[in-house]
C-alpha atoms as a PDB file:
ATOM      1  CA  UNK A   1     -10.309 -15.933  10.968  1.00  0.00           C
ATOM      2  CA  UNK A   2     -13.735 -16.375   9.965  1.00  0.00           C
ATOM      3  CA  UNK A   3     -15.087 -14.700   6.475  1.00  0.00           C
ATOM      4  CA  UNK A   4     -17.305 -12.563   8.122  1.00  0.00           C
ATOM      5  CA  UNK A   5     -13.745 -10.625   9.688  1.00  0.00           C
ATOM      6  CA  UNK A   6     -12.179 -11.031   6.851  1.00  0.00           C
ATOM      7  CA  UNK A   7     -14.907  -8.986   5.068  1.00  0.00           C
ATOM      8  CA  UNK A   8     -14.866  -6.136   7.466  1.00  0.00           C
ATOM      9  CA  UNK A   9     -10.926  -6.344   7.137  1.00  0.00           C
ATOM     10  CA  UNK A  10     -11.032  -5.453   3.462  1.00  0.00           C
ATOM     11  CA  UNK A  11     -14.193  -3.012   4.082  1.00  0.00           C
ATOM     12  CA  UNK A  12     -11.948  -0.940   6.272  1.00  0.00           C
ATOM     13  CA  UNK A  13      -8.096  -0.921   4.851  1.00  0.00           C
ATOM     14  CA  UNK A  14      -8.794  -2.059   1.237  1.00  0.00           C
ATOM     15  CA  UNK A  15      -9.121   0.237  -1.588  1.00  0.00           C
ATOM     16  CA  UNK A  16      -7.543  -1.504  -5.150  1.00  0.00           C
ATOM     17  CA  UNK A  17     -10.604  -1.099  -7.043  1.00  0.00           C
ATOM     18  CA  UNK A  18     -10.020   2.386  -7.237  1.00  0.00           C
ATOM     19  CA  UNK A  19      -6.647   1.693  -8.613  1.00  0.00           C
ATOM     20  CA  UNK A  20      -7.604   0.475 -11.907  1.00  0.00           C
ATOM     21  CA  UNK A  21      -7.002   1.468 -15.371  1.00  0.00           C
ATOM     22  CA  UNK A  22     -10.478   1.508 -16.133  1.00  0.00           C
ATOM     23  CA  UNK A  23     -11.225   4.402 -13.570  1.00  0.00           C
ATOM     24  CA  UNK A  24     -11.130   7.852 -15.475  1.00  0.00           C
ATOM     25  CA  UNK A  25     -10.018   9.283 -12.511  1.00  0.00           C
ATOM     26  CA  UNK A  26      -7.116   6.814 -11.638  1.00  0.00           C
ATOM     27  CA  UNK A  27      -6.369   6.587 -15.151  1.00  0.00           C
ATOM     28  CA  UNK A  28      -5.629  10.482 -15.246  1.00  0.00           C
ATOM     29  CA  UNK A  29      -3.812  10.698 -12.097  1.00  0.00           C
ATOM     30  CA  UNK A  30      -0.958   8.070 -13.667  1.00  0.00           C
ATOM     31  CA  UNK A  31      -1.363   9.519 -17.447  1.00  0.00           C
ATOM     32  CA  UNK A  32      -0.703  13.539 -15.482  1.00  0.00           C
ATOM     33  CA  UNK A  33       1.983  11.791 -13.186  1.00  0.00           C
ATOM     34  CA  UNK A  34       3.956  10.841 -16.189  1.00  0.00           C
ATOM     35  CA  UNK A  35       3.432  13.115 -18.099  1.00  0.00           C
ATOM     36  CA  UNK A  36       5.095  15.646 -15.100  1.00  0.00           C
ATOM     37  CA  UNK A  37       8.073  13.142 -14.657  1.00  0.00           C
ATOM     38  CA  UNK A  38       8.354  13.280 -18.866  1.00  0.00           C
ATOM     39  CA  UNK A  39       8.513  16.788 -18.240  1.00  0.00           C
ATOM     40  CA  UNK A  40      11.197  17.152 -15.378  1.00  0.00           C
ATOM     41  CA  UNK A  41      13.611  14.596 -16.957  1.00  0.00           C
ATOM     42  CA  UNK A  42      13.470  15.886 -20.738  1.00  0.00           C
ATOM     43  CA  UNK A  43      13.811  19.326 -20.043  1.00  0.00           C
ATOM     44  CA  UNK A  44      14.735  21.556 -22.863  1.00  0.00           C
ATOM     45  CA  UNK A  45      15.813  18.647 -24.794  1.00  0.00           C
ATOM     46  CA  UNK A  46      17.928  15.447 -24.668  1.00  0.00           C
ATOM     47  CA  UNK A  47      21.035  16.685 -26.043  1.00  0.00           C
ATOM     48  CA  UNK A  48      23.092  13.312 -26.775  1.00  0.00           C
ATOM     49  CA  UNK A  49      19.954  11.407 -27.789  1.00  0.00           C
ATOM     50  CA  UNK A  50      19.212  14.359 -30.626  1.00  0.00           C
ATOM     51  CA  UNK A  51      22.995  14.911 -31.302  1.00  0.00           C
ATOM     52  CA  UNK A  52      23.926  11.678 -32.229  1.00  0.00           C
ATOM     53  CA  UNK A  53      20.595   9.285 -33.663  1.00  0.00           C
ATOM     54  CA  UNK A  54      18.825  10.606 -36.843  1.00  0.00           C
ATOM     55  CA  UNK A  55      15.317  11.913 -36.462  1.00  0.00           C
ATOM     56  CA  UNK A  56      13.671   9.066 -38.498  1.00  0.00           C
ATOM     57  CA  UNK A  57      15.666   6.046 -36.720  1.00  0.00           C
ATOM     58  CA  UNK A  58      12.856   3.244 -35.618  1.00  0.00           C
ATOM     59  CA  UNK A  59      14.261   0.437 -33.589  1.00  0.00           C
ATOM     60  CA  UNK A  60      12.962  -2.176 -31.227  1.00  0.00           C
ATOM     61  CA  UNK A  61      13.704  -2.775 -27.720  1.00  0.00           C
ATOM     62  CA  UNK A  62      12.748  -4.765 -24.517  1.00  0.00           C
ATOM     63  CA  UNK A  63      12.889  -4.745 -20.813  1.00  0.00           C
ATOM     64  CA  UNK A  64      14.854  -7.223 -18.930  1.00  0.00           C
ATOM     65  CA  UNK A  65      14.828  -8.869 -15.070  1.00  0.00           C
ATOM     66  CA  UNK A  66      17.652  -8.708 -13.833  1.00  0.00           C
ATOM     67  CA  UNK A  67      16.834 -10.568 -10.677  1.00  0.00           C
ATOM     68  CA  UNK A  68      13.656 -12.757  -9.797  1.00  0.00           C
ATOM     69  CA  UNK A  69      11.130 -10.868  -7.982  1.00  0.00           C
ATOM     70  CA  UNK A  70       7.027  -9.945  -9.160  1.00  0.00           C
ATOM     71  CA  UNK A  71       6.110  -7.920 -12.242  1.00  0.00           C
ATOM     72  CA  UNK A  72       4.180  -4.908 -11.405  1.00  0.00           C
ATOM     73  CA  UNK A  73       3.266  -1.297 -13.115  1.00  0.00           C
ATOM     74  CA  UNK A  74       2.984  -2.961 -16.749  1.00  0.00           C
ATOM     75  CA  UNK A  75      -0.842  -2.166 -16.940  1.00  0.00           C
ATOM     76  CA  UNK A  76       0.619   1.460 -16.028  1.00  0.00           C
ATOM     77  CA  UNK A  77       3.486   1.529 -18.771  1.00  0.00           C
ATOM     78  CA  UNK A  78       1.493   0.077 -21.260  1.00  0.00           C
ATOM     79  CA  UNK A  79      -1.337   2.460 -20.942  1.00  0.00           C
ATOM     80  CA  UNK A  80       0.802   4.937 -21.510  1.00  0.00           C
ATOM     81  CA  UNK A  81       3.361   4.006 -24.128  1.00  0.00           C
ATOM     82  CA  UNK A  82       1.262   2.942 -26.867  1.00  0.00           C
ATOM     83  CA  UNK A  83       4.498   1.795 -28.104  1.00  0.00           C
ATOM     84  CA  UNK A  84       5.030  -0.920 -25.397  1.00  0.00           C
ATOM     85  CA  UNK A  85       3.960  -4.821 -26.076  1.00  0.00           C
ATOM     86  CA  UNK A  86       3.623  -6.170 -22.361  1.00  0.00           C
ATOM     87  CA  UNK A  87       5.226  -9.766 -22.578  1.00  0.00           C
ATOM     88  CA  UNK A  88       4.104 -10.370 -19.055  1.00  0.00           C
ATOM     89  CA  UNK A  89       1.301  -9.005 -16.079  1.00  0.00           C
ATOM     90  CA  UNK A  90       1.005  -7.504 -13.323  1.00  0.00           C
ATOM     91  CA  UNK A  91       1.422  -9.899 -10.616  1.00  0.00           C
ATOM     92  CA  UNK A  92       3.324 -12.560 -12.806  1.00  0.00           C
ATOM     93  CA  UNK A  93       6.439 -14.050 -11.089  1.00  0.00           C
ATOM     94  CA  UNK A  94       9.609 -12.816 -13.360  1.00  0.00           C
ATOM     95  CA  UNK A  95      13.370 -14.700 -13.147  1.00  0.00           C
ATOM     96  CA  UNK A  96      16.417 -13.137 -13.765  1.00  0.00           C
ATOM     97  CA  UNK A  97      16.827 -12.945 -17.912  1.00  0.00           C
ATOM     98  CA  UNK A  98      13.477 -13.186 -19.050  1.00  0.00           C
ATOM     99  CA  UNK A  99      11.737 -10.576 -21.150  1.00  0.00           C
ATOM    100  CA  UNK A 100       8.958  -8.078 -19.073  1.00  0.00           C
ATOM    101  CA  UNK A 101       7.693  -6.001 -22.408  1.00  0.00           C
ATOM    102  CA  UNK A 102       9.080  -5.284 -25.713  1.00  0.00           C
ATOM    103  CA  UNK A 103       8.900  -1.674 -27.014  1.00  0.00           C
ATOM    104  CA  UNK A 104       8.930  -0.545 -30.839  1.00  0.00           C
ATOM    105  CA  UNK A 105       8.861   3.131 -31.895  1.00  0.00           C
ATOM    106  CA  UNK A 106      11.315   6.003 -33.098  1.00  0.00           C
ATOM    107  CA  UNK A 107      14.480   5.230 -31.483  1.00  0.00           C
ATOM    108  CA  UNK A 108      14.744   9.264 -29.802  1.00  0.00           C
ATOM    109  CA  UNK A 109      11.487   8.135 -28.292  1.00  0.00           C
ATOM    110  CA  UNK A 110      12.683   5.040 -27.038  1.00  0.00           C
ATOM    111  CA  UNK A 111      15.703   6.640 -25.535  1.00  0.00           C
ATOM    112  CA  UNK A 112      14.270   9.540 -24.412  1.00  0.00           C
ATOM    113  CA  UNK A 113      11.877   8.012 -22.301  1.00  0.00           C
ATOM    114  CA  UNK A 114      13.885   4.813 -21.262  1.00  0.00           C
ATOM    115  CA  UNK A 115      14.603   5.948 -17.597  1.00  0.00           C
ATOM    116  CA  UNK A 116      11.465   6.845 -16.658  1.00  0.00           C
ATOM    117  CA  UNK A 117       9.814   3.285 -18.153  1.00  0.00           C
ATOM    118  CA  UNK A 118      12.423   1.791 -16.016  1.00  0.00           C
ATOM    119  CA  UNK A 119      12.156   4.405 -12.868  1.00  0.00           C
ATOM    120  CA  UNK A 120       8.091   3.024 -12.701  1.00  0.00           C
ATOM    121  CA  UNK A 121       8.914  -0.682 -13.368  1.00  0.00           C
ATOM    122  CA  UNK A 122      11.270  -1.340 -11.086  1.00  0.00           C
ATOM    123  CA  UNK A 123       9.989   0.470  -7.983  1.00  0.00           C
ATOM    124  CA  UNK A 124       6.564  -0.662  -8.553  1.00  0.00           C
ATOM    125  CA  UNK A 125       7.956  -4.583  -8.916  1.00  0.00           C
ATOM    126  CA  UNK A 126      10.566  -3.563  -5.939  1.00  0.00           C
ATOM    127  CA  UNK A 127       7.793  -2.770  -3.692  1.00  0.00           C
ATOM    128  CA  UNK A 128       5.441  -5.949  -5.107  1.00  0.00           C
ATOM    129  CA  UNK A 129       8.060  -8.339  -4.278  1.00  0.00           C
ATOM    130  CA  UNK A 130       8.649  -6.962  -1.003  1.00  0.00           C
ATOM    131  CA  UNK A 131       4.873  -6.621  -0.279  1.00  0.00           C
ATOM    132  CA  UNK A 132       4.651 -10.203  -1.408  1.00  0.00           C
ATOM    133  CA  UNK A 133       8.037 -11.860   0.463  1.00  0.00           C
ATOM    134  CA  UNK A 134       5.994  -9.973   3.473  1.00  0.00           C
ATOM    135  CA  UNK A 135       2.505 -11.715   3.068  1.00  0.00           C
ATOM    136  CA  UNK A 136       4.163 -15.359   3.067  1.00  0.00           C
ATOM    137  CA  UNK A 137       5.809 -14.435   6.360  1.00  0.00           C
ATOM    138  CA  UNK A 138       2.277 -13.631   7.995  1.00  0.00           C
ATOM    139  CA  UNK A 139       1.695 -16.929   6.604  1.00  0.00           C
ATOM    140  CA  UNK A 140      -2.078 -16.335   6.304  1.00  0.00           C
ATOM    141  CA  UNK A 141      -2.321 -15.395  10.259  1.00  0.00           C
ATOM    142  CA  UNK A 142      -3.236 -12.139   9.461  1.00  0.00           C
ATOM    143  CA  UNK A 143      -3.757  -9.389   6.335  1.00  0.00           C
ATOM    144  CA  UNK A 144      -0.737  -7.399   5.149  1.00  0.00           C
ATOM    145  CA  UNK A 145      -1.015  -3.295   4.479  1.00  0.00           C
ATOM    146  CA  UNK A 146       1.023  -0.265   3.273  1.00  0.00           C
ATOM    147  CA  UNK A 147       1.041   2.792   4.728  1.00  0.00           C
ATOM    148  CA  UNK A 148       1.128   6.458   3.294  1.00  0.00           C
ATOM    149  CA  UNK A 149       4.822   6.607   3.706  1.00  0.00           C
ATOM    150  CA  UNK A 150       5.056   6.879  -0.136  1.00  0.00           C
ATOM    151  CA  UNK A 151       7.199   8.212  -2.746  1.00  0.00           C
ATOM    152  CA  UNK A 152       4.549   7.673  -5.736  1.00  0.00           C
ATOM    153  CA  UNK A 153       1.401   7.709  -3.986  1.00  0.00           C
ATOM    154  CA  UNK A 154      -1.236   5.887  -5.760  1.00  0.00           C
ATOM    155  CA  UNK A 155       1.665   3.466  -8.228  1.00  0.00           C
ATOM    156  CA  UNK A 156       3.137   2.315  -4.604  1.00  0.00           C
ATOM    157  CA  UNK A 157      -0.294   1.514  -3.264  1.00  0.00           C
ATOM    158  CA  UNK A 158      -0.823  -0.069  -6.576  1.00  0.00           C
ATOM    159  CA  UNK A 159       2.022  -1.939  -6.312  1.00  0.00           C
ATOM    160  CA  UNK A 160       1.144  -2.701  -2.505  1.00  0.00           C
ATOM    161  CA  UNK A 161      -2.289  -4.474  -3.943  1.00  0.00           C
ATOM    162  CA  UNK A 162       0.038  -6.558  -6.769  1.00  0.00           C
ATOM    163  CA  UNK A 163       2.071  -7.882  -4.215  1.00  0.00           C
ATOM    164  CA  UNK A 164      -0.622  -9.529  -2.470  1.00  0.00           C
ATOM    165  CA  UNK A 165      -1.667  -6.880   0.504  1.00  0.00           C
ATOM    166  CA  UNK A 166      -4.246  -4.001   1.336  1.00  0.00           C
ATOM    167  CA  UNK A 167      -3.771  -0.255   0.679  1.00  0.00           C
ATOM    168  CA  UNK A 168      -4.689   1.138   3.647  1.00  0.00           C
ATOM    169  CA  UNK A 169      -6.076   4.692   3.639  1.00  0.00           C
ATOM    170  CA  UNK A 170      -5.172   6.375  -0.690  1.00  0.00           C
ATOM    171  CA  UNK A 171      -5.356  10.044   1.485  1.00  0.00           C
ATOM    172  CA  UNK A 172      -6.341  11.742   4.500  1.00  0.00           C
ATOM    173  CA  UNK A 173     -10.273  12.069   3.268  1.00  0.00           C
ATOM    174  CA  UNK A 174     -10.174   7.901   3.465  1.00  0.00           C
ATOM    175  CA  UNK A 175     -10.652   6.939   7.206  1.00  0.00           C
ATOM    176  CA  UNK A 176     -10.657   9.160  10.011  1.00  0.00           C
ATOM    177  CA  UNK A 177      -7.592   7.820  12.216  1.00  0.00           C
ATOM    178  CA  UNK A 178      -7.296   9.397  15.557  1.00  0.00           C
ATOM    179  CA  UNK A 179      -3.850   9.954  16.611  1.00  0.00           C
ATOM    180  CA  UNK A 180      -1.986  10.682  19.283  1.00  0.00           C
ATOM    181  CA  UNK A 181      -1.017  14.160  17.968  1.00  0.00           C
ATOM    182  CA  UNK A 182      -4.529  14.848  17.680  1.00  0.00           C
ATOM    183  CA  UNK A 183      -5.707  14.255  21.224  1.00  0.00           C
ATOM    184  CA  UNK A 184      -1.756  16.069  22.619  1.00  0.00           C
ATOM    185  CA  UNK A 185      -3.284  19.268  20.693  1.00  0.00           C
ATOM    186  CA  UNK A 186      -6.796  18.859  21.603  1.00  0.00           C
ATOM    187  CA  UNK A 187      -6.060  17.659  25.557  1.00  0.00           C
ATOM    188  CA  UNK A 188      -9.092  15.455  25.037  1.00  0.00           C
ATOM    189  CA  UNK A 189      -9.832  12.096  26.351  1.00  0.00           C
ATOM    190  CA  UNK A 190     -10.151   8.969  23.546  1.00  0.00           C
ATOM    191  CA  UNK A 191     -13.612   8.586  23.797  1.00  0.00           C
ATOM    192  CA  UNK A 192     -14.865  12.710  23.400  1.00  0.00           C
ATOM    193  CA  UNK A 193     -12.784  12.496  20.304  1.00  0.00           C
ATOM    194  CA  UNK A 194     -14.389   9.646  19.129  1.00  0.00           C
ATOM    195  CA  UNK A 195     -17.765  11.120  19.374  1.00  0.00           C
ATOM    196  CA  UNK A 196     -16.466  14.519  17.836  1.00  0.00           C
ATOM    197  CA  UNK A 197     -15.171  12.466  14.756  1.00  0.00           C
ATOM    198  CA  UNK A 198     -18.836  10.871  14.285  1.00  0.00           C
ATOM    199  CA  UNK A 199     -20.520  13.961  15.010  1.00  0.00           C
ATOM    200  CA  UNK A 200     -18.128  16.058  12.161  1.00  0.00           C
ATOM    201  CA  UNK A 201     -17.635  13.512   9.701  1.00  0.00           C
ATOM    202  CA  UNK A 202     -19.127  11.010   7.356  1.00  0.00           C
ATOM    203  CA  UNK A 203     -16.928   8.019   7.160  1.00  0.00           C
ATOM    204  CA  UNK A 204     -17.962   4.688   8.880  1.00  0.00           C
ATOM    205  CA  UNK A 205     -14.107   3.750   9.363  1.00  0.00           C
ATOM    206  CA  UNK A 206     -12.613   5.328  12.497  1.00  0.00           C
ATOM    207  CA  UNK A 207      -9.169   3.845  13.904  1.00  0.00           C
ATOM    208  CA  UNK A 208      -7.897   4.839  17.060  1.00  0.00           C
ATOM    209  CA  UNK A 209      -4.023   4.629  17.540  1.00  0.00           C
ATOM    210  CA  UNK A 210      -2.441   3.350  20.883  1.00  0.00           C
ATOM    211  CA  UNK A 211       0.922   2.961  22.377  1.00  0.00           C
ATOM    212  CA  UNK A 212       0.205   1.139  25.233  1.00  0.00           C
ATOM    213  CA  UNK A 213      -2.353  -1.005  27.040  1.00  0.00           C
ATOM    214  CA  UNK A 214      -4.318   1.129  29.212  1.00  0.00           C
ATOM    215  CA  UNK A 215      -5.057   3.129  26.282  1.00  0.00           C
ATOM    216  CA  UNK A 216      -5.912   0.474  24.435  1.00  0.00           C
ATOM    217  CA  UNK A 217      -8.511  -0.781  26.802  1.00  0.00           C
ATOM    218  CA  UNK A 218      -9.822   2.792  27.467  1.00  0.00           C
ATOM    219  CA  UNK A 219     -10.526   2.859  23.310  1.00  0.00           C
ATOM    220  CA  UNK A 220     -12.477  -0.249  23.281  1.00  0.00           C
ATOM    221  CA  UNK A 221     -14.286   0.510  26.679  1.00  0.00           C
ATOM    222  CA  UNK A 222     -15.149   3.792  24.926  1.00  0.00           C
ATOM    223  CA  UNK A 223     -16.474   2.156  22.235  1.00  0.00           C
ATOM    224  CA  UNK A 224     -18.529   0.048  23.611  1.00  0.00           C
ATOM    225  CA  UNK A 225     -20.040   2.426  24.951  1.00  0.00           C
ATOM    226  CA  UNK A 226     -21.625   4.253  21.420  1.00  0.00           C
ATOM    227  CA  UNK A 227     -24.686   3.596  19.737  1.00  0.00           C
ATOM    228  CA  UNK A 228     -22.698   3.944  16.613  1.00  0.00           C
ATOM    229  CA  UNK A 229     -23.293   1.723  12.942  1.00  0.00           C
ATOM    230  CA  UNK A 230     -19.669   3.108  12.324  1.00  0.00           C
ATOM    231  CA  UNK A 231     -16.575   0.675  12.359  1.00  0.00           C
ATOM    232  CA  UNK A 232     -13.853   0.663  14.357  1.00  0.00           C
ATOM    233  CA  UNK A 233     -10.026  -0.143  14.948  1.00  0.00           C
ATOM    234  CA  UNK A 234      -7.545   0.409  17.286  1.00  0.00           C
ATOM    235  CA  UNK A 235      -4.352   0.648  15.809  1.00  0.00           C
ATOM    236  CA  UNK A 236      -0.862  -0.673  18.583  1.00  0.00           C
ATOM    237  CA  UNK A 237       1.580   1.414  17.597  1.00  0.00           C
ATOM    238  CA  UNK A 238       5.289   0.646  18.063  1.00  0.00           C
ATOM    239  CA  UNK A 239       4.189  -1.670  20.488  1.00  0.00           C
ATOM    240  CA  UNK A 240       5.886  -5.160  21.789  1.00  0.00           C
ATOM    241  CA  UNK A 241       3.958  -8.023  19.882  1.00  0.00           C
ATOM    242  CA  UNK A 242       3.508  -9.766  23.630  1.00  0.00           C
ATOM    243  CA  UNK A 243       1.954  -6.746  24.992  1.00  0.00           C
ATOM    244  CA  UNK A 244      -0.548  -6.408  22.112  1.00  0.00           C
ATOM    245  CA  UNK A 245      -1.489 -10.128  22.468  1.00  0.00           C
ATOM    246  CA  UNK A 246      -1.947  -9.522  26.042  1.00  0.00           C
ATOM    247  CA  UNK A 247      -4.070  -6.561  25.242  1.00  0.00           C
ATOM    248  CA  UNK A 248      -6.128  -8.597  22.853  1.00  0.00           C
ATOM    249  CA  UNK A 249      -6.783 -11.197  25.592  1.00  0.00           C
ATOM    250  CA  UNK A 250      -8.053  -8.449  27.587  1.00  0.00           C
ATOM    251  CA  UNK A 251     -10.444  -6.367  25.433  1.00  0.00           C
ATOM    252  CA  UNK A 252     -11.992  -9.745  24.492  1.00  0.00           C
ATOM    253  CA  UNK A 253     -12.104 -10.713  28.434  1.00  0.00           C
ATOM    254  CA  UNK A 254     -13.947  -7.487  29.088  1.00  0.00           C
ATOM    255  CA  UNK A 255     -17.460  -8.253  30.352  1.00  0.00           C
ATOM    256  CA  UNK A 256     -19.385  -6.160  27.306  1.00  0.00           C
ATOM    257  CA  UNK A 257     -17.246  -8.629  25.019  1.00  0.00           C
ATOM    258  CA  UNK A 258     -17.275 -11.747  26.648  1.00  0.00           C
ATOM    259  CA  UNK A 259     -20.275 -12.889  25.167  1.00  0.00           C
ATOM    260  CA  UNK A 260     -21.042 -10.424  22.296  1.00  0.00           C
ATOM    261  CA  UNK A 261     -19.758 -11.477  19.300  1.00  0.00           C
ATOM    262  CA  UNK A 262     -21.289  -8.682  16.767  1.00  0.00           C
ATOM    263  CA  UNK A 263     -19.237  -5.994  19.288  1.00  0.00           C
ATOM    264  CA  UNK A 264     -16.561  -8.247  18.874  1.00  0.00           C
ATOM    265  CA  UNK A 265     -16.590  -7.379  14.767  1.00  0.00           C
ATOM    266  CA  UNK A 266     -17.480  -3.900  15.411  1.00  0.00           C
ATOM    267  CA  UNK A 267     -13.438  -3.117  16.499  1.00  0.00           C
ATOM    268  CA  UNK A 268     -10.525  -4.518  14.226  1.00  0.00           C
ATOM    269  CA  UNK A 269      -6.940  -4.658  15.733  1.00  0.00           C
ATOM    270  CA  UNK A 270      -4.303  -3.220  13.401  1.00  0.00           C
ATOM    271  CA  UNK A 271      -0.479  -3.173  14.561  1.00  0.00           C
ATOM    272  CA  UNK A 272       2.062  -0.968  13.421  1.00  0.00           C
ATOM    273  CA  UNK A 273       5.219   0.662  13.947  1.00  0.00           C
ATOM    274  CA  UNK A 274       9.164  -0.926  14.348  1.00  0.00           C
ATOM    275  CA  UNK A 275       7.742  -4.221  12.181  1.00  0.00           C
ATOM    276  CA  UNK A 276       9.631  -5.459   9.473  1.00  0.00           C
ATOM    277  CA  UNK A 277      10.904  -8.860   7.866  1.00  0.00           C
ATOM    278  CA  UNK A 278      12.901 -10.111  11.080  1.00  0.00           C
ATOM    279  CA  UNK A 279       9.394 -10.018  13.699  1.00  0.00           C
ATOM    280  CA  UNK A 280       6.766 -10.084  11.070  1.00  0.00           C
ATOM    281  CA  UNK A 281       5.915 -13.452  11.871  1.00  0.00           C
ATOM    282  CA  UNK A 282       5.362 -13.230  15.576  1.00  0.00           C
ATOM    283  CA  UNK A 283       3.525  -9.813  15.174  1.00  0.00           C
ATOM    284  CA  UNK A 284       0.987 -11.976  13.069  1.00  0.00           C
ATOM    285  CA  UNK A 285       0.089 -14.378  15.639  1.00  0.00           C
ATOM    286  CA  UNK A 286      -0.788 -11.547  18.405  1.00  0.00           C
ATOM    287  CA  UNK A 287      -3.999 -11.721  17.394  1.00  0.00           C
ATOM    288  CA  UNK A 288      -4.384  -8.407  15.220  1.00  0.00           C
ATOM    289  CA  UNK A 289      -6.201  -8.410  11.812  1.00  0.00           C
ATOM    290  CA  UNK A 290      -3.724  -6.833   9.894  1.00  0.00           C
ATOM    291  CA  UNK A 291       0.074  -5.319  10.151  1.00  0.00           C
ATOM    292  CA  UNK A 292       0.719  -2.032   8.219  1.00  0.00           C
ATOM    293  CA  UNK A 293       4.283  -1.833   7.011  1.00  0.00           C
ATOM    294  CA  UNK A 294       6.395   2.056   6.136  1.00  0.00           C
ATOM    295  CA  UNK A 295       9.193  -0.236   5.011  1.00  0.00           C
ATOM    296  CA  UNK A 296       7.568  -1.695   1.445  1.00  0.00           C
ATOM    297  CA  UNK A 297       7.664   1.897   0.231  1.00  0.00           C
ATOM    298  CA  UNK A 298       9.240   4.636   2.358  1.00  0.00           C
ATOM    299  CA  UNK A 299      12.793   2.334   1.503  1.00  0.00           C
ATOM    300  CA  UNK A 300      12.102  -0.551  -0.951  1.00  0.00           C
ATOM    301  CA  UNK A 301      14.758  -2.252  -3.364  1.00  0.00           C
ATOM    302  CA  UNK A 302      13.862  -1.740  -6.767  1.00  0.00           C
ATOM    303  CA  UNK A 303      13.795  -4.448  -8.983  1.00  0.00           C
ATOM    304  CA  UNK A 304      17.020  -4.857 -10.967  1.00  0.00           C
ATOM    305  CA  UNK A 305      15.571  -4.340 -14.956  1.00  0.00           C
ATOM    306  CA  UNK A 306      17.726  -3.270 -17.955  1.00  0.00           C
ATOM    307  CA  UNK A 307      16.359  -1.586 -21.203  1.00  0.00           C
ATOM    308  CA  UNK A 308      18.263  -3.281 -24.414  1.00  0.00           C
ATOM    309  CA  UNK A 309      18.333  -2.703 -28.050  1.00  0.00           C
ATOM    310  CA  UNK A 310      17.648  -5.664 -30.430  1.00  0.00           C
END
């Protein structure tokens, strides 16, 4: 893949600079988010903490792997907790026993807000080392992306972009994707939509999703056919990886392709739907740009982590 494609591939499904820290609004969506999980778990009070360790009590405490796997939401934790000392980053590789951060404050404090440190850690590390066990399997044939099948929108895409893959769209005002549903309720053929979706909206990244081949070849044709600076992808979904290669072979053996290379990079191939660890591998050597995967967050395992008193 040259790095021309591999531009374009980023331009379209990539959107981790947004999740950082250093963005006010980012930065307020996680500090509101826990603050709103705080909230929910606290209640009116913890009752056993308050019953039974004095008011004044400072202690210190740190966080634990309890299985290998890759460190994320630390920049998020620590951010927030003022009292938590990250030992390691984002991104690190973590083995089963070693220390992640080490916490020191009033020991109700601690306590108190010891599952929900944990609940962040080890579903944001969960879905990193899945995300990451998922990108060595493409095995640099193609990119890796999430989907919005999230629990913890923005932290899983976070976590997503730690482990080594794209975000895909953050929400629906992203990328205009043109769905199935969408031309069922409209009764409209692919390419009217298409030219609706340019005509109504201002985003230059419009997929088109697919479940079989002649649909596929009627999006491209149909594309071809605009005058458009926008850029395009046609998303296979829940299709057979042989009949997406197939279909690959064939938009590209299309006359209007043959020999054009810069309509060549104006439509990217995504596939989607049914793929998991088991068929990864021969999904990425269909010829797509990138495979967008529910499973990393709609049903990770979490990271096995402990909290322990020193």
């Amino acid at each position: 893949m040259d790095k021309q494609r591999q531009k374009l591939i980023r331009e379209f499904w990539d959107r981790s600079s947004i999740l950082n820290l250093n963005n006010k609004d980012y930065y307020s969506y996680v500090k509101n988010l826990i603050n709103e999980k705080l909230k929910e778990d606290i209640g009116n009070g913890d009752i056993t903490t308050d019953a039974l360790i004095d008011v004044d009590k400072e202690i210190n405490a740190h966080i634990v792997a309890r299985e290998d796997g890759i460190a994320a939401g630390i920049g998020e934790i620590s951010s927030m907790f003022k009292a938590v000392k990250p030992i390691k980053k984002d991104g690190d590789k973590i083995r089963d026993g070693e220390i992640i951060v080490e916490i020191s404050n009033n020991a109700r404090k601690i306590l108190t807000s010891e599952r929900l440190i944990l609940n962040i850690l080890q579903r944001m590390s969960g879905i990193a080392t899945s995300t990451y066990n998922a990108v060595k399997l493409a095995n640099n044939e193609c990119f890796i992306a999430g989907t919005r099948k999230t629990l913890l929108p923005l932290l899983d895409k976070k976590a997503i972009s730690i482990g080594g893959a794209l975000t895909h769209r953050l929400n629906l005002n992203d990328a205009a994707i043109i769905k199935d549903s969408h031309l069922e309720v409209l009764n409209n053929g692919i390419e009217k939509a298409i030219r609706v979706v340019i005509e109504k909206t201002k985003t230059n990244y419009i997929e088109i999703e697919v479940k079989n081949e002649e649909e596929a070849l009627k999006a491209a044709d149909s594309i071809s056919n605009l005058n458009s600076g926008k850029l395009f992808a046609i998303m296979f979904d829940n299709m057979k990886a042989t009949m997406i290669k197939n279909t690959i072979d064939k938009i590209y053996n299309i006359k209007k392709f043959k020999n054009d290379e810069k309509l060549k990079n104006k439509i990217l191939f995504e596939a989607s739907g049914g793929i998991n660890e088991e068929n990864i591998e021969e999904y990425s050597k269909t010829g797509v740009d990138i495979i967008s995967l529910g499973f990393i967050t709609h049903s990770p395992k979490v990271l096995n982590m402990s909290l322990e008193v020193k």
